[in-house]
Structures are given as C-alpha cells and as structure tokens.
Protein backbone atom coordinates (compact mmCIF):
# COMPACT_ATOMS: atom_id res chain seq x y z
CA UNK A 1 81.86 3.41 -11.87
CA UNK A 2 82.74 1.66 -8.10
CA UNK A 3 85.65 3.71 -7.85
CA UNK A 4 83.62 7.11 -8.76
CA UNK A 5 83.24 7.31 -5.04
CA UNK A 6 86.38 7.60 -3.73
CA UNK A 7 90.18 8.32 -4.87
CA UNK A 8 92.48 6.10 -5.93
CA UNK A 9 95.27 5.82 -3.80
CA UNK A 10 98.91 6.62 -4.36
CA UNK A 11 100.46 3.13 -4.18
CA UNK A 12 97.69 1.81 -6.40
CA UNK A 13 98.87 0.44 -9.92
CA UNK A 14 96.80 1.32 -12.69
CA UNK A 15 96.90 0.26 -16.88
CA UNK A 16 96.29 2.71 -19.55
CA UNK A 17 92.85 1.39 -19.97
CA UNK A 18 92.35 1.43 -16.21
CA UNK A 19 92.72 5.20 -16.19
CA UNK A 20 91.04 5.78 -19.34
CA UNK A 21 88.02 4.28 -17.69
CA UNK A 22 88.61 6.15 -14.60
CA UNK A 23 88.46 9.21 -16.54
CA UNK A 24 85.58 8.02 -18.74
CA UNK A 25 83.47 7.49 -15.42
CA UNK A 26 84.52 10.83 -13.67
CA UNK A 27 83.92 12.73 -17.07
CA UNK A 28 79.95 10.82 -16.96
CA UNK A 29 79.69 12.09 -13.16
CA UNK A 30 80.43 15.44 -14.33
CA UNK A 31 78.58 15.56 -17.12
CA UNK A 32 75.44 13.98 -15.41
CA UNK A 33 75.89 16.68 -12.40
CA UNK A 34 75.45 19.36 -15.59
CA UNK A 35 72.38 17.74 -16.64
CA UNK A 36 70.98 18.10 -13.25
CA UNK A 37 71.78 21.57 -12.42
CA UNK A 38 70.97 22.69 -15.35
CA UNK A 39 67.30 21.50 -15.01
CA UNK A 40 66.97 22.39 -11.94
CA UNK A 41 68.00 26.13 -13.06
CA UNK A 42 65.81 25.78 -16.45
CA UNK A 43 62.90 25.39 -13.95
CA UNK A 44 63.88 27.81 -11.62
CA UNK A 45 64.83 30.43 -14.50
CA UNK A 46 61.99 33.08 -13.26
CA UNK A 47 64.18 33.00 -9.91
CA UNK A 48 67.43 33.32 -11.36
CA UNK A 49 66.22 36.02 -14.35
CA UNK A 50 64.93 37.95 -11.29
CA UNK A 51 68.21 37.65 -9.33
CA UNK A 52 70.15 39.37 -12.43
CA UNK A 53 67.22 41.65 -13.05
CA UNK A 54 67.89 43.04 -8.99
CA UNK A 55 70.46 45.37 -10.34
CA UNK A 56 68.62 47.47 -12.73
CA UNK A 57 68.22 50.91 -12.03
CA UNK A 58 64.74 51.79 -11.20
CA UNK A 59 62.56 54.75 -11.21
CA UNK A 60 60.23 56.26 -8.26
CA UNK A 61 57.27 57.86 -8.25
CA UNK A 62 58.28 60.60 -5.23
CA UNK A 63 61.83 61.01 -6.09
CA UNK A 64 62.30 60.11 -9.41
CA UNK A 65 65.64 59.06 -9.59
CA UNK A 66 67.21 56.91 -11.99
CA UNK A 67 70.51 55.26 -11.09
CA UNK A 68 72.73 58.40 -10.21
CA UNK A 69 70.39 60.86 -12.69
CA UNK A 70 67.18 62.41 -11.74
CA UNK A 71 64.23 62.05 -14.93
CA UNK A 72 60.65 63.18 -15.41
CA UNK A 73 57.95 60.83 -14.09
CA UNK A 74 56.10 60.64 -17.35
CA UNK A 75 53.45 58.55 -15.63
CA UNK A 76 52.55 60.68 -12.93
CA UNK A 77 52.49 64.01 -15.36
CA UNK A 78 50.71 61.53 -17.78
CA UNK A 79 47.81 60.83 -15.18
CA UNK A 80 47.88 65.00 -14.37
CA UNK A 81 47.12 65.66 -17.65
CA UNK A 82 43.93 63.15 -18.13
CA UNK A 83 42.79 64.02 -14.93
CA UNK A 84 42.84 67.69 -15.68
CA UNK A 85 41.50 67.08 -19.31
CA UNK A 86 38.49 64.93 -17.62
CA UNK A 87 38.12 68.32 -15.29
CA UNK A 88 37.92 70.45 -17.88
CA UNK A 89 35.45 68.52 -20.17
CA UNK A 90 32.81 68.04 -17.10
CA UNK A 91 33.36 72.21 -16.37
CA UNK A 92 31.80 72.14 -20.40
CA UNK A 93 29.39 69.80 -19.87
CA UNK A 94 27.87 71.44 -16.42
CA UNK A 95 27.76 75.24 -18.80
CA UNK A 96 24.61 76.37 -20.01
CA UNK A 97 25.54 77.24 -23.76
CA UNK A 98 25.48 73.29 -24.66
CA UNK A 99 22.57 71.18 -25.82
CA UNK A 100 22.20 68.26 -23.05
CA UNK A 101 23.40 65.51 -25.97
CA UNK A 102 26.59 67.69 -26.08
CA UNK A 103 26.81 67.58 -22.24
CA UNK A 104 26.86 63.73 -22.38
CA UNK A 105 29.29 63.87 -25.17
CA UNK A 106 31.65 65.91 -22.59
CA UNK A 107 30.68 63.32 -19.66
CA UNK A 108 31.43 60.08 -21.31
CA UNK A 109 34.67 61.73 -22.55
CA UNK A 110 35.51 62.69 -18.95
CA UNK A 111 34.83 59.06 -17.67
CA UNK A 112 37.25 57.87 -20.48
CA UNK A 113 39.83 60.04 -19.49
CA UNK A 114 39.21 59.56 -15.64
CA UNK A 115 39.23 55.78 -16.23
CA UNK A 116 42.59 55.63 -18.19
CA UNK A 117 44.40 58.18 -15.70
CA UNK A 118 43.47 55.03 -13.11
CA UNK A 119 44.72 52.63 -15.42
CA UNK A 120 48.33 54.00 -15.47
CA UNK A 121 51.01 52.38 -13.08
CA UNK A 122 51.44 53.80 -9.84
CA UNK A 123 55.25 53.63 -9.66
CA UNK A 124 56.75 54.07 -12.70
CA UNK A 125 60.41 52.08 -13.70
CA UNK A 126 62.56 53.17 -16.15
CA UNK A 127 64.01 49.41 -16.43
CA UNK A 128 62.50 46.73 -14.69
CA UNK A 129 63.41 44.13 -16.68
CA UNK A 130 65.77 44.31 -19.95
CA UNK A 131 64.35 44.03 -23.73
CA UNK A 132 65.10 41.52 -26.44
CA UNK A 133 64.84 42.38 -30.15
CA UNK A 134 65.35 38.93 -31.67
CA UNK A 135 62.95 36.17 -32.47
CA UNK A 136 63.46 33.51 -29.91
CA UNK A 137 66.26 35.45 -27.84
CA UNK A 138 63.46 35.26 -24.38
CA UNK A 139 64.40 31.49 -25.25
CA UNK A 140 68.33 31.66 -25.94
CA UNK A 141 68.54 33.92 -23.56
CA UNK A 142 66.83 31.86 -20.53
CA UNK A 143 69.07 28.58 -21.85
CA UNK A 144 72.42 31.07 -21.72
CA UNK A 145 71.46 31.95 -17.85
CA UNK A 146 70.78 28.72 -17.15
CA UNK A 147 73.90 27.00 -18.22
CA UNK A 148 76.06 30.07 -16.24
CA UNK A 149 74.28 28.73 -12.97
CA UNK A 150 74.27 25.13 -13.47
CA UNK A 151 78.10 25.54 -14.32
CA UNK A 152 78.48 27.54 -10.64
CA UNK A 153 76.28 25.05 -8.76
CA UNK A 154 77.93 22.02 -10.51
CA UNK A 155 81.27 23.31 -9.57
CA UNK A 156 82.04 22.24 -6.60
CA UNK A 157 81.31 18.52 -7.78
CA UNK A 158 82.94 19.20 -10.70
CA UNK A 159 86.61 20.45 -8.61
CA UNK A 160 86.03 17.28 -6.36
CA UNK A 161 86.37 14.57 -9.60
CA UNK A 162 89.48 16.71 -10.76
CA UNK A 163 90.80 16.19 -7.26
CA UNK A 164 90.04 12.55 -7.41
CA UNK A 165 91.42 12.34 -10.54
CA UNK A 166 95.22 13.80 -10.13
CA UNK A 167 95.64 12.94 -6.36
CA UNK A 168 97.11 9.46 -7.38
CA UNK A 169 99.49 11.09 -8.68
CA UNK A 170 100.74 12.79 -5.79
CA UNK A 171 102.56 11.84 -2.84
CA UNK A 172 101.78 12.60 0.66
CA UNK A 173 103.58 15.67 0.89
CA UNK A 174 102.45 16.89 -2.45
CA UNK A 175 99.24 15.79 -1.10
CA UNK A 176 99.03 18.25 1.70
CA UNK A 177 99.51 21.16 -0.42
CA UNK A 178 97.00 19.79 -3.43
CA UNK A 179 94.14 19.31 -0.91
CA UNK A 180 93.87 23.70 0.69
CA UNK A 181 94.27 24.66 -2.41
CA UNK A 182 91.83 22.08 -4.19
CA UNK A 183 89.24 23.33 -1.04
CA UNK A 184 90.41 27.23 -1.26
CA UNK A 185 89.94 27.61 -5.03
CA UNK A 186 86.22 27.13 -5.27
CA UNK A 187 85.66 29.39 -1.94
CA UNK A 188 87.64 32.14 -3.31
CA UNK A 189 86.01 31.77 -6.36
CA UNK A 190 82.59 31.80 -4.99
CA UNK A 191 83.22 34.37 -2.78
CA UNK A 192 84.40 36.58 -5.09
CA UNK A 193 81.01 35.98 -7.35
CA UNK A 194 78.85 36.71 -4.22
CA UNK A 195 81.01 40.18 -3.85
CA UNK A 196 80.42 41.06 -7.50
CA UNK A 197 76.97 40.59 -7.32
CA UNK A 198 76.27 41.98 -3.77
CA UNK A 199 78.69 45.11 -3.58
CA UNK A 200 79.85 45.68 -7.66
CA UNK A 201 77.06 45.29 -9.89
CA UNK A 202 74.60 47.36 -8.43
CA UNK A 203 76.23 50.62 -8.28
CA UNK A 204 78.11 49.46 -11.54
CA UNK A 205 75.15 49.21 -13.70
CA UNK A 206 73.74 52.34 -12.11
CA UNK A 207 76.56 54.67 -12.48
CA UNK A 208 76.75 53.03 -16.42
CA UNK A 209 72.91 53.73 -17.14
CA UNK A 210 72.22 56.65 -15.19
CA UNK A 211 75.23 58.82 -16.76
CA UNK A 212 74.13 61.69 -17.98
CA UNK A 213 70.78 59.72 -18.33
CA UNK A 214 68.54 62.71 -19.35
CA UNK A 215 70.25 62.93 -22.43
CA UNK A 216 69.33 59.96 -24.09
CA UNK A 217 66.49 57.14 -23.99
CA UNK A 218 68.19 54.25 -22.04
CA UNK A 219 66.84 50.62 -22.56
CA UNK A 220 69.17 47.65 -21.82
CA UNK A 221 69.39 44.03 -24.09
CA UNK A 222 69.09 41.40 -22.28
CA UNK A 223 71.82 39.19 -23.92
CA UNK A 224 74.36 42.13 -23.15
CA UNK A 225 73.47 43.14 -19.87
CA UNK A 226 73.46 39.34 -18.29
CA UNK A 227 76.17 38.53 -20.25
CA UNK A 228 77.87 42.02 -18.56
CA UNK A 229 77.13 40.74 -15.23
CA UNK A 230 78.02 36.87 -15.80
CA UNK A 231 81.29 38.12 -17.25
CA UNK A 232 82.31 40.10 -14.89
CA UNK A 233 81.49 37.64 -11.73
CA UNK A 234 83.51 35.15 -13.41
CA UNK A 235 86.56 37.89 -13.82
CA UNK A 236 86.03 38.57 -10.23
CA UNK A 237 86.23 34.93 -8.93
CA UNK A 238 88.96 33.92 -11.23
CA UNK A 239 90.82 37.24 -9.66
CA UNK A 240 90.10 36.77 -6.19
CA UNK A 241 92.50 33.37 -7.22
CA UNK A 242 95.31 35.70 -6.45
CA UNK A 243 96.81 34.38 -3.27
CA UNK A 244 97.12 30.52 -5.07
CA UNK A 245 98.40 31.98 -7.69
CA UNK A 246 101.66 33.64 -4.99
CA UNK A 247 101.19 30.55 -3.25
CA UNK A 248 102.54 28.52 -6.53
CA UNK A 249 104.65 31.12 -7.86
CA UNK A 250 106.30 30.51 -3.88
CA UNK A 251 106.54 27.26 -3.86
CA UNK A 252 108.49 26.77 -7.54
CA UNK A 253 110.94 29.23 -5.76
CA UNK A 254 110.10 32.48 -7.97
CA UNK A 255 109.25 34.86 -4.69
CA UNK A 256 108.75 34.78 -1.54
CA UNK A 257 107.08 36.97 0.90
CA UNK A 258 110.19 39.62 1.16
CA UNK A 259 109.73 39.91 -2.50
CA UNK A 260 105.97 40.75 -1.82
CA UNK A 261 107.05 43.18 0.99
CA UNK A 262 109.48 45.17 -1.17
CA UNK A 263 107.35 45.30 -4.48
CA UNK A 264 103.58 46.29 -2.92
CA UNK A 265 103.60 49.60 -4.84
CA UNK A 266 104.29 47.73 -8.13
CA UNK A 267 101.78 45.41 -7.24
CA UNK A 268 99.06 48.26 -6.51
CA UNK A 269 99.75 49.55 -9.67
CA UNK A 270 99.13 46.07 -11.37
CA UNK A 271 96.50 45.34 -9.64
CA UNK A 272 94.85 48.70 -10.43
CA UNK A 273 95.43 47.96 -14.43
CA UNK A 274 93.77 44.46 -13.81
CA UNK A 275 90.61 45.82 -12.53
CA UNK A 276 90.72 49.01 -15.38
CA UNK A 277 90.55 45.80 -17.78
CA UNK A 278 87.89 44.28 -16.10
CA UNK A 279 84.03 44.43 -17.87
CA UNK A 280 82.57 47.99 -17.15
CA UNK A 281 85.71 49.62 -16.76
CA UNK A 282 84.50 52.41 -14.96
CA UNK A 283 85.59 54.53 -11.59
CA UNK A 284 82.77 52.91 -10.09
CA UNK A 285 83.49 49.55 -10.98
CA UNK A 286 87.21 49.98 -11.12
CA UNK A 287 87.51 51.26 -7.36
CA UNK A 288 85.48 48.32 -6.07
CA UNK A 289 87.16 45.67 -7.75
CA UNK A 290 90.34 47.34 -7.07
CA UNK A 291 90.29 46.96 -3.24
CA UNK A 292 89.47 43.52 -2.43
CA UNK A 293 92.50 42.17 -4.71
CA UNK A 294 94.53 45.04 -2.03
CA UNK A 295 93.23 43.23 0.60
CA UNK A 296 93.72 40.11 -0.87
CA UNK A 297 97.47 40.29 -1.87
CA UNK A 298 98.16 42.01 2.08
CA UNK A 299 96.47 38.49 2.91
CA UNK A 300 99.04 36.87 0.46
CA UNK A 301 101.93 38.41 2.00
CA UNK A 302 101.41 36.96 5.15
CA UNK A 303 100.23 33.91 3.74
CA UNK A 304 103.71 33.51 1.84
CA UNK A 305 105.90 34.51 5.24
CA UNK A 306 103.91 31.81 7.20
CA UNK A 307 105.16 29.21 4.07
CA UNK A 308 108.75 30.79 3.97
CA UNK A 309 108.99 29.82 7.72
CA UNK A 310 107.38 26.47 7.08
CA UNK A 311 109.87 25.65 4.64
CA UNK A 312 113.24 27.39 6.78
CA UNK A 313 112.16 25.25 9.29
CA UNK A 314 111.88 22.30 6.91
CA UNK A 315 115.31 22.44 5.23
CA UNK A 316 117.13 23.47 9.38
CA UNK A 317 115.38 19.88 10.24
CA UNK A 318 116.93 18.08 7.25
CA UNK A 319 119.90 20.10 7.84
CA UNK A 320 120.54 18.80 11.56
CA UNK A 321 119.49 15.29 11.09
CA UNK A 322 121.91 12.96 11.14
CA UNK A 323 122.93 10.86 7.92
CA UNK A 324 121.88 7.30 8.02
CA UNK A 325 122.17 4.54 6.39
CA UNK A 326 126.35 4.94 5.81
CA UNK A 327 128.73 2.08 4.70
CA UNK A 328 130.68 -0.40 7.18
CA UNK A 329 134.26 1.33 7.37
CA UNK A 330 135.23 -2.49 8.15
C-alpha cells in the first residue's frame, strides 16, 4: 500500500507478484473511494433525488402550463366549486321556508365545504416528484441513484489509479501524450454531464411529457425516468470524448486534420445519427445534443492541425540532424 501514493517509475523493475500487488492495492483504493461516495450520496439521497426531480414539468396555478401543453387546474376549479356549494347551502339556510335545525344542517355543511376548499393546495403540479408501483422500489430506487453519483464523484480518483497504474509502462514521450489526455477525459466527460443536465434534460423531458399532454393522464416511474436521465448524461459525456477519440485515431496515422477538413459534411451527418440514437430521441433532444459534438469536432480539427505541425516539425528535426555514432573508416 506505500506505493498507492505515487507512480511507479519507468526504469523501475517489477516481478509478477510485484504488480499483482500493485494492482491488488490500487483496485482496494478504488474500491474503498466507492464505499465512501457512495455513503456520502446514500445520506445525501433527498439532495440528489431532488436534483433529478428539477426537471419535471410542473403545473401553475395562473398559467397552467404543463411542459409545452396548457391543462385544466383541477385544484383551483376544485376549490370554485366547494366554495360556491358552501355559498349556496348558507343562501338555504338564511331562507325562511326551513325549520332552524334544517338551517344548521345547511351551516355545518357550508363550514365543511368552506374548510376543505382551504385545505386544497395552492399551486397545483402535475409531477412534482415521479411514482413507484413496486414494493420496496422508494428503496432500490434511492440505492440505484446513489451508486450513479458515487461512481461520478469517485471518478476522478478512480482515472488517477488507472494512470498510476499504466504510466510505468510508458516512456517519456509516450508519457506526454498519456498525461492531457488522462486529465482531458474526465473534464470532457464531466462537462458534458453538467450540459445534459443544465441545457438537455429540462426541455427534453418537457417536450416528452407535455406532447399532446391533454390527451392522456401523464405520471412518470421513477426507475424509468432517472434511469432516462442517468443514461443519457453518461451518453453525453462518453460523446463529448470525441476529440480523444481524433486525437488517437491521429496519432496511429489513420487521419489527420486535412482529412477532417475535407469530410465535415460526412461528419455532420454522423454526428446527427449519433445524437438520433441517443435516449429520448426527439427534435428537442436531438438538436441539443447535436450541436455541441459540431462544436466539438470544429475544436478537433484544429486540435489535429496543431498535432500534424507538431509532428512535421518532429520528423524535419530528425530529418536534418546529423547521424552519429558512425564506424572508424580507418
């Protein structure tokens, strides 16, 4: 476990065993950073169930709107109707033609009715929070969310014992390149969660459950609407991988940054059947997703041209030096 800390280095010499215990104490690290996480999310699951839960659709007393569909406030006609009822009954109890038992009769009716019109909710919501129909799903379902944060939290640890891992294996110049993309991975990954959950799933889920909304009575399971929006932040960060994914394709000679140039609207179009395949596979959803991975192969492009020259003015250098190292003519 000393050597947990740091990686070993290239010209190190290690057994079999010595590496299986190297892997056996990274794989512990890992495992224990889980643990942690994941308790630390258990305990904050109200927090993180209210985090997914932000999306919903929700419905407003003055506007009543529901996602992109407008539908009846049933509360607020609900509360018209008892209060009128409650009107009408004390009209019959203040009329002549009744004996005054009957009058109470038709005043403790209207204080019942008065009473539950102020019991009703204020602001109505179609779908605060989503429904489960299984014994002990509230409990699978709060372990499931769980587990999908601790495993983002964790991963940044997680990337670092990989790293420390393979690097021996590497030598300095493979080193150079491991280390960006060992960094960039996890930030494009997490930034492409934080855009899925900031800019897609909002309007996503909205568009989805308020289509032609009037129509039909809309209530969402929880397992398959956090499992919707897990999903698709993890297709979204393991997209917005796209520029390592040129870089690698670049660097075992396959393209290069002309190649990029000259096939953009081939790429568009791939890019556009990526996102169509996507969870929730909607214009909505489709259209958002689509133009960050735009954005981020234009960013590969010139990503790839900066690496071409790189490497030109690599193999000029080794081109121009002189050879060394020759044999005695004498």
């Amino acid at each position: 476990m000393a050597r947990v800390l740091r990686p070993i280095q290239h010209e190190e010499r290690l057994s079999i065993v010595d590496h299986l215990d190297e892997l056996r104490s990274r794989l512990i690290v890992c495992a224990i950073a889980l643990v942690v996480a994941f308790g630390v999310c258990f305990w904050q699951n109200h927090a993180l169930l209210d985090v997914l839960n932000r999306a919903l659709p929700h419905v407003s007393t003055s506007s009543g709107q529901h996602g992109l569909a407008a539908v009846p406030n049933e509360s607020a006609k609900t509360r018209a109707g008892l209060l009128q009822a409650a009107a009408a009954d004390r009209s019959l109890a203040a009329s002549p033609g009744f004996s005054p038992a009957v009058r109470q009769q038709f005043l403790r009716a209207a204080d019942g009715l008065t009473n539950a019109a102020k019991n009703l909710p204020r602001t109505a919501s179609a779908q605060e929070r989503p429904i489960t129909i299984g014994v002990g799903e509230p409990f699978t379902i709060t372990l499931m969310v769980a587990v999908y944060f601790a495993l983002l939290f964790a991963l940044p640890l997680l990337i670092y014992e990989a790293y420390a891992f393979i690097i021996p294996a590497l030598n300095s110049q493979e080193r150079r390149i491991a280390f960006p993309v060992m960094v960039a991975g996890p930030a494009l990954f997490i930034t492409g969660v934080l855009f899925t959950y900031f800019v897609v799933l909002t309007p996503a889920i909205h568009f989805l459950q308020g289509y032609n909304s009037t129509r039909f009575d809309i209530l969402v399971q929880a397992k398959s609407y956090y499992s919707f929006e897990v999903v698709t932040m993890l297709a979204v960060g393991v997209a917005f991988q796209l520029p390592l994914g040129l870089l690698a394709l670049q660097q075992l000679g396959v393209i290069n940054g002309r190649t990029l140039t000259r096939q953009w609207r081939y790429a568009a179009v791939i890019i556009a059947v990526i996102a169509a395949a996507m969870p929730g596979a909607d214009p909505v959803t489709t259209g958002l997703e689509t133009l960050p991975l735009i954005l981020l192969y234009l960013a590969s492009i010139v990503l790839l041209r900066i690496a071409d020259r790189r490497a030109a003015a690599r193999a000029e250098a080794e081109a121009t030096q002189p050879l060394g190292g020759g044999l005695d003519p004498t």
